[in-house]
Protein backbone atom coordinates (compact mmCIF):
# COMPACT_ATOMS: atom_id res chain seq x y z
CA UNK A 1 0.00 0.00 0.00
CA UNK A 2 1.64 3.35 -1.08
CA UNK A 3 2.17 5.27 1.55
CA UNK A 4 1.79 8.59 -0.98
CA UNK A 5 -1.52 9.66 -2.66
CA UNK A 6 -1.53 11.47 -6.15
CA UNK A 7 -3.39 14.58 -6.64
CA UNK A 8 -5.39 15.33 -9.63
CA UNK A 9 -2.28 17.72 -10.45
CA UNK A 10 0.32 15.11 -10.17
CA UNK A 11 1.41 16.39 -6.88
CA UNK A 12 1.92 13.71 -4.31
CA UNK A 13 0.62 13.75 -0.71
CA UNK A 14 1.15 11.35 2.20
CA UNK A 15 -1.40 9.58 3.00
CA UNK A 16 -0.84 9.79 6.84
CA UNK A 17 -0.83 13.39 8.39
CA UNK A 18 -1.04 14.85 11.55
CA UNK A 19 -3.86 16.74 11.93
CA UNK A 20 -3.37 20.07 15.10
CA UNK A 21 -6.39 21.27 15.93
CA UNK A 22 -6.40 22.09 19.75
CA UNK A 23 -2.99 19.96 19.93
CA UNK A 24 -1.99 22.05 22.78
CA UNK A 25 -2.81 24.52 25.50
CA UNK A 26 -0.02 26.76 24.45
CA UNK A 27 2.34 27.79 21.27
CA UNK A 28 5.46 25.33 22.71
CA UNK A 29 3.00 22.90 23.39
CA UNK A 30 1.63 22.65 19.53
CA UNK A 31 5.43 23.44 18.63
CA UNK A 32 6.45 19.93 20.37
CA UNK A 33 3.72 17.86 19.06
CA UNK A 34 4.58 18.65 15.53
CA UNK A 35 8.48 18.36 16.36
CA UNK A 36 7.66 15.07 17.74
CA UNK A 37 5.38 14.57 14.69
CA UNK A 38 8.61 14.77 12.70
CA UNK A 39 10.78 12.97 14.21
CA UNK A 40 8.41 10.07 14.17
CA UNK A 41 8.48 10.27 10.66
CA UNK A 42 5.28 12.34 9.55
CA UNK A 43 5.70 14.57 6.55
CA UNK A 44 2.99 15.80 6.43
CA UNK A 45 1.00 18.50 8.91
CA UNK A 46 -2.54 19.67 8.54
CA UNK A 47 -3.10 22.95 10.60
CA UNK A 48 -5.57 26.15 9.92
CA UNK A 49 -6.18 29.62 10.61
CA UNK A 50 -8.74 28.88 12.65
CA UNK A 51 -6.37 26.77 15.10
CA UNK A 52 -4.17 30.13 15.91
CA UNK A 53 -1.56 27.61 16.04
CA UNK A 54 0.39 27.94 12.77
CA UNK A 55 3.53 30.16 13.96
CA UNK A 56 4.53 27.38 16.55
CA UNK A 57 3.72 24.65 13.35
CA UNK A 58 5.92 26.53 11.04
CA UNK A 59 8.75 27.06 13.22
CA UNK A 60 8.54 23.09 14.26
CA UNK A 61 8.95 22.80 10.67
CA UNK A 62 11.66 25.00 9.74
CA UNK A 63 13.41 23.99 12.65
CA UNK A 64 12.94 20.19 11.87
CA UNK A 65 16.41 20.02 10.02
CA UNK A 66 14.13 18.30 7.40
CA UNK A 67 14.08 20.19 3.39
CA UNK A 68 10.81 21.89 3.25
CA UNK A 69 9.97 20.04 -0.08
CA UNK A 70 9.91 16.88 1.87
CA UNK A 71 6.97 18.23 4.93
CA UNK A 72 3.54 18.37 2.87
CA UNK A 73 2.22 21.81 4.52
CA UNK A 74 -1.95 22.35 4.53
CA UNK A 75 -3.20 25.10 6.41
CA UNK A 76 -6.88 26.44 5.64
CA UNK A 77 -9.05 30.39 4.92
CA UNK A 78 -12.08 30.44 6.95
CA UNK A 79 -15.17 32.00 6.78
CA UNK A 80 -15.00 35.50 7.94
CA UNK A 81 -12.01 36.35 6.04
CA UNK A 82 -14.12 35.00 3.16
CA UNK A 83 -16.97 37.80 4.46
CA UNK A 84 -14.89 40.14 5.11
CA UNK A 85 -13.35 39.80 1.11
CA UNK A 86 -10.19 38.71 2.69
CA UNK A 87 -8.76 35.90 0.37
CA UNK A 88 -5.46 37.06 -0.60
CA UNK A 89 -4.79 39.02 2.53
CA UNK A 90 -5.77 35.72 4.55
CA UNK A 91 -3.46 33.57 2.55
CA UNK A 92 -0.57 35.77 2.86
CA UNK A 93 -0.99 36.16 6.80
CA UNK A 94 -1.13 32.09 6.93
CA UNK A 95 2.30 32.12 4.86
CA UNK A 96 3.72 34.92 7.25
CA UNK A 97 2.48 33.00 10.28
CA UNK A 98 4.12 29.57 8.93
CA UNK A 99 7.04 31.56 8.12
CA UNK A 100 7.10 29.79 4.86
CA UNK A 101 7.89 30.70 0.95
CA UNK A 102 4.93 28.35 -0.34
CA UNK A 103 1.89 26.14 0.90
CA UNK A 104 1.75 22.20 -0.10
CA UNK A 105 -2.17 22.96 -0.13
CA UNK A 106 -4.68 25.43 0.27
CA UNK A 107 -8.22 24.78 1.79
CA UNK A 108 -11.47 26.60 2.04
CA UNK A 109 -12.09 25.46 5.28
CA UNK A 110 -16.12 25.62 5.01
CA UNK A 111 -18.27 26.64 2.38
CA UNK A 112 -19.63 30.11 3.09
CA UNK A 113 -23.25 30.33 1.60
CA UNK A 114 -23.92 32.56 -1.45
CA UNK A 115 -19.77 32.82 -1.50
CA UNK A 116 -18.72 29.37 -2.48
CA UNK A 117 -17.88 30.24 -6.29
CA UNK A 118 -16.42 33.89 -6.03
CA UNK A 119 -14.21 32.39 -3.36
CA UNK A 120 -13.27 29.85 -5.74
CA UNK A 121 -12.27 31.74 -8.28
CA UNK A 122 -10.10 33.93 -5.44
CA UNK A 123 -8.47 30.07 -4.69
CA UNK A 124 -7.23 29.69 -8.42
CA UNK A 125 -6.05 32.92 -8.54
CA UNK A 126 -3.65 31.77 -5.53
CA UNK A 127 -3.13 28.82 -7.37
CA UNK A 128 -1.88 30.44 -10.29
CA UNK A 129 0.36 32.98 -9.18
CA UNK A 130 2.18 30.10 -7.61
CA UNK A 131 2.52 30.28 -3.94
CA UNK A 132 0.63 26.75 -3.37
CA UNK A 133 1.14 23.61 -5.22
CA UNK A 134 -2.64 22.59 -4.95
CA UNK A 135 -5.88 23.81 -3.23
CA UNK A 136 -8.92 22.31 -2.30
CA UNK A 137 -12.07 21.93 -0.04
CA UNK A 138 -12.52 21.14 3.41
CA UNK A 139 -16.53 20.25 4.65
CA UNK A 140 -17.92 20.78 1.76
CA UNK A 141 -21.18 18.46 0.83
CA UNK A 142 -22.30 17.33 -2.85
CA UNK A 143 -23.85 20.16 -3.60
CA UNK A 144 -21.32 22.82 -2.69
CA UNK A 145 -19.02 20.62 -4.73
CA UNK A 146 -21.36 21.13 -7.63
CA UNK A 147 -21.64 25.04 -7.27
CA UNK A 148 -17.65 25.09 -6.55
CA UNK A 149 -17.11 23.11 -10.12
CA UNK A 150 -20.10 24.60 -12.37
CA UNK A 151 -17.50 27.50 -12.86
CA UNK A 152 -14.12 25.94 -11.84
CA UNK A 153 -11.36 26.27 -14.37
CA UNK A 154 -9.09 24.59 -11.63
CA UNK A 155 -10.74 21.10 -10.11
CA UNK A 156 -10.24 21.05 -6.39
CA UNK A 157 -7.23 18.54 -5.63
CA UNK A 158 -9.06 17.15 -1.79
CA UNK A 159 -12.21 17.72 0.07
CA UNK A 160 -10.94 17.45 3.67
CA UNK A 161 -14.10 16.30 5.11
CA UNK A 162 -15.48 14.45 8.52
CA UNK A 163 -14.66 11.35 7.97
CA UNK A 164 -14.56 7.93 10.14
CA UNK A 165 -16.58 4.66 10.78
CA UNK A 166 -18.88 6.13 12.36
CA UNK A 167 -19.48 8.88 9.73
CA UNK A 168 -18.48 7.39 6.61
CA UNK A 169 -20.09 10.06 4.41
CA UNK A 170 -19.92 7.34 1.23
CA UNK A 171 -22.37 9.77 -1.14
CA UNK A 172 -20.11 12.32 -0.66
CA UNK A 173 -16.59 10.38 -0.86
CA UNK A 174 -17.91 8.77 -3.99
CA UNK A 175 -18.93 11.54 -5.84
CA UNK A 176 -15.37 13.24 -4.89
CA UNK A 177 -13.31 9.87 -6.44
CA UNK A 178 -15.80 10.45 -9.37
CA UNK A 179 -14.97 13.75 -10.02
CA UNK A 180 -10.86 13.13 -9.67
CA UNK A 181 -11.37 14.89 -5.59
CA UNK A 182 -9.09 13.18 -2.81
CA UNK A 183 -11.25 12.94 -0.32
CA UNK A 184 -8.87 13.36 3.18
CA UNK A 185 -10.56 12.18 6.72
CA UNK A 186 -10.35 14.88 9.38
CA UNK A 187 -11.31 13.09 13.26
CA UNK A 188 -10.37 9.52 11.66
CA UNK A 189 -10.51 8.10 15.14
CA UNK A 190 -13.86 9.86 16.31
CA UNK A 191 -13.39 11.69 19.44
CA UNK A 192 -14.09 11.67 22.82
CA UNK A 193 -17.69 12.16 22.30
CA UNK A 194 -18.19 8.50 20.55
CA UNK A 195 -16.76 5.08 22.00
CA UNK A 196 -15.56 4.05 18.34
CA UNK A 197 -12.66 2.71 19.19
CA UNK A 198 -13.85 0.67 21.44
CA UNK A 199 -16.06 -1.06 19.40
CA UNK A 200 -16.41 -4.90 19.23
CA UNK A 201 -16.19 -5.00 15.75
CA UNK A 202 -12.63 -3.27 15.49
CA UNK A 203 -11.33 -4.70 18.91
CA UNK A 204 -11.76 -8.30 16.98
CA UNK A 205 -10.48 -6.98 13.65
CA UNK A 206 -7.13 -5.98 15.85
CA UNK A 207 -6.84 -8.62 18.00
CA UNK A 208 -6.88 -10.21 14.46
CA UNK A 209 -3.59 -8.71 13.29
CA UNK A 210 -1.57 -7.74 16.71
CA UNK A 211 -2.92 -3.80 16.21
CA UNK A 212 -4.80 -1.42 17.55
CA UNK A 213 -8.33 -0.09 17.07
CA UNK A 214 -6.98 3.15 15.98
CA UNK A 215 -4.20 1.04 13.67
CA UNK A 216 -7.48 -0.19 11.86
CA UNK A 217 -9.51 2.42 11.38
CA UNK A 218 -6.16 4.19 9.81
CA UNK A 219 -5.43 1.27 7.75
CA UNK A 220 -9.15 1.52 6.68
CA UNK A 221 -9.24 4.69 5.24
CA UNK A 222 -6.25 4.08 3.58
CA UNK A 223 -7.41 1.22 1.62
CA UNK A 224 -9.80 2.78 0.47
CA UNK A 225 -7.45 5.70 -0.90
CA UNK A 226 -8.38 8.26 1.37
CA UNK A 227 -5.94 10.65 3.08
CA UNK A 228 -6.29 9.80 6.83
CA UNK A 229 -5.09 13.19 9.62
CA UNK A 230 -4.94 11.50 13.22
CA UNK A 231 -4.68 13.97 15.39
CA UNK A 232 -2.15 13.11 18.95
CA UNK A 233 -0.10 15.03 20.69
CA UNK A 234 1.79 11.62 22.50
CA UNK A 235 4.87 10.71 20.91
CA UNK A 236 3.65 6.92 21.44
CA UNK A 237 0.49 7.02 19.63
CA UNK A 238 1.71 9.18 17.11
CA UNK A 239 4.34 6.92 16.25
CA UNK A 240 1.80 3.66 16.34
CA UNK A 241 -0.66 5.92 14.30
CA UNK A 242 1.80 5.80 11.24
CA UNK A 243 2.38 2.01 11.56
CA UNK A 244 -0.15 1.26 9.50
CA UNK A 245 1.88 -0.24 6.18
CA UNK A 246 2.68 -3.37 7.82
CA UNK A 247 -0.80 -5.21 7.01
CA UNK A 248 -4.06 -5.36 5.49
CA UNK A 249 -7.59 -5.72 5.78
CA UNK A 250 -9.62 -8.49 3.82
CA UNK A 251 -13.00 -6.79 1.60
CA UNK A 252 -14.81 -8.40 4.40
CA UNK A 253 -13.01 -6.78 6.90
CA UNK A 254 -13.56 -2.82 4.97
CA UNK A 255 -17.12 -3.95 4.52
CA UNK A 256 -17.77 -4.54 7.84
CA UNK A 257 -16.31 -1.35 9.04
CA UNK A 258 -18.02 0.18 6.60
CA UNK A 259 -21.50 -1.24 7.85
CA UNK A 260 -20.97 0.69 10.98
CA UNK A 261 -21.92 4.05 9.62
CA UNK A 262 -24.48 5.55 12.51
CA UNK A 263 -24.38 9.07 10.46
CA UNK A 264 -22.60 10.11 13.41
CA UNK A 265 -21.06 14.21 13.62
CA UNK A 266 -19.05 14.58 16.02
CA UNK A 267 -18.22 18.70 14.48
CA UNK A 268 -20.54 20.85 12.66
CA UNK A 269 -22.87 19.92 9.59
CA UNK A 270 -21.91 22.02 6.78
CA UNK A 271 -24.99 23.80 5.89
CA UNK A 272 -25.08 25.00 9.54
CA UNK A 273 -22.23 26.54 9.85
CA UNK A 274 -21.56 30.41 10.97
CA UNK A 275 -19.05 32.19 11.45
């Protein structure tokens, strides 16, 4: 199993990242757990504007001894800077933040209602002068994939969306594969709100193998080519979260995963949004 997805513009993204949303109570904290991140051997780090954490992310990264072009960089415009007509400026004060010459990817991080296709054309302008290598979507449903690509001259490279077994969203992952959209997982592994990995279903699947729940449910969405963000500050479970290359799961196994879909949010629905 390829531990590298392609995008739709031939750029390559891991298909393990770490995902930073509230990954600490404080800058060094968030500055540790992507340092430790690193060293464990991700390359690839998922943060947003929202988060307020992506000066400590891009100094863990510069400061990583590792060449930029190897770290995969995402960070994400939100809503009000959307409102406020604050594309460019946004995107700029994420690259200042990170400290950084270019972004890996760019994401809209919701889909702001009667906005969705001016701010998309604002995205491929980005796109095309350069400073990001892709951009994308992030909780956007079917049909604000549809508005986003009735005028698109650029498809979206990923829809980042909510994404685990729990949740498994397959009308709107399908549609994304159809249309040449990675879809990427954000909360792969639920949250404290749900007792998903404690379920008896993947409790048996890893006694199975010699893994964990959370080993399974990563190994999950990547068989089924979807970009999977695990989110841990602990240098342990980040380090067993990207073990995942080392087996894999039967059809049976992904189908019965699969057939635990409860339609379960643990974050926001996308039409509901507001910012």
């Amino acid at each position: 199993m390829a531990k590298k997805f392609l995008l739709n513009n031939d750029v390559s993204i891991p298909s393990i990242g770490l995902g930073t949303y509230k990954i600490g109570l404080t800058d060094d904290d968030s500055y540790r757990a992507v340092r430790t991140a690193l060293d464990n051997g991700y390359r690839h780090i998922d943060t947003a504007t929202l988060y307020q954490n992506e000066k400590p992310v891009g100094k863990a990264i510069r400061e990583s001894g590792i060449p930029r072009e190897d770290i995969f960089v995402t960070t994400k415009l939100w809503g009000t800077d959307i409102l406020n007509n604050n594309i460019k400026k946004a995107f700029e004060g994420s690259l200042k933040n990170l400290g950084l010459d270019y972004l890996d990817l760019y994401l809209v991080h919701w889909p702001v209602k009667g906005k969705i296709s001016s701010t998309w054309k604002e995205m491929e302008d980005i796109y095309i002068d350069g400073k990001t290598r892709a951009i994308g979507l992030s909780n956007h449903l079917i049909h604000h994939v549809e508005e986003v690509l009735k005028d698109a001259t650029v498809i979206p490279a990923v829809n980042q969306i909510e994404l685990h077994p729990y949740l498994i969203q397959q009308d709107v992952v399908s549609f994304c594969i159809e249309k040449g959209i990675l879809p990427e997982a954000w909360s792969p592994l639920g949250s404290s709100k749900m007792p998903l990995l404690q379920d008896e279903v993947l409790i048996w699947i890893a006694g199975k193998y010699g893994k964990s729940t959370a080993q399974v449910v990563l190994r999950w969405n990547i068989q089924k080519g979807r970009v999977a963000i695990p989110k841990s500050a602990s240098h342990e479970r980040q380090a067993e979260n990207i073990q995942v290359f080392d087996f894999e799961l039967t059809d049976d196994e992904v189908k019965q995963i699969d057939n635990l879909d409860k339609g379960h949010r643990t974050g926001a629905h996308p039409d509901y949004i507001e910012f």
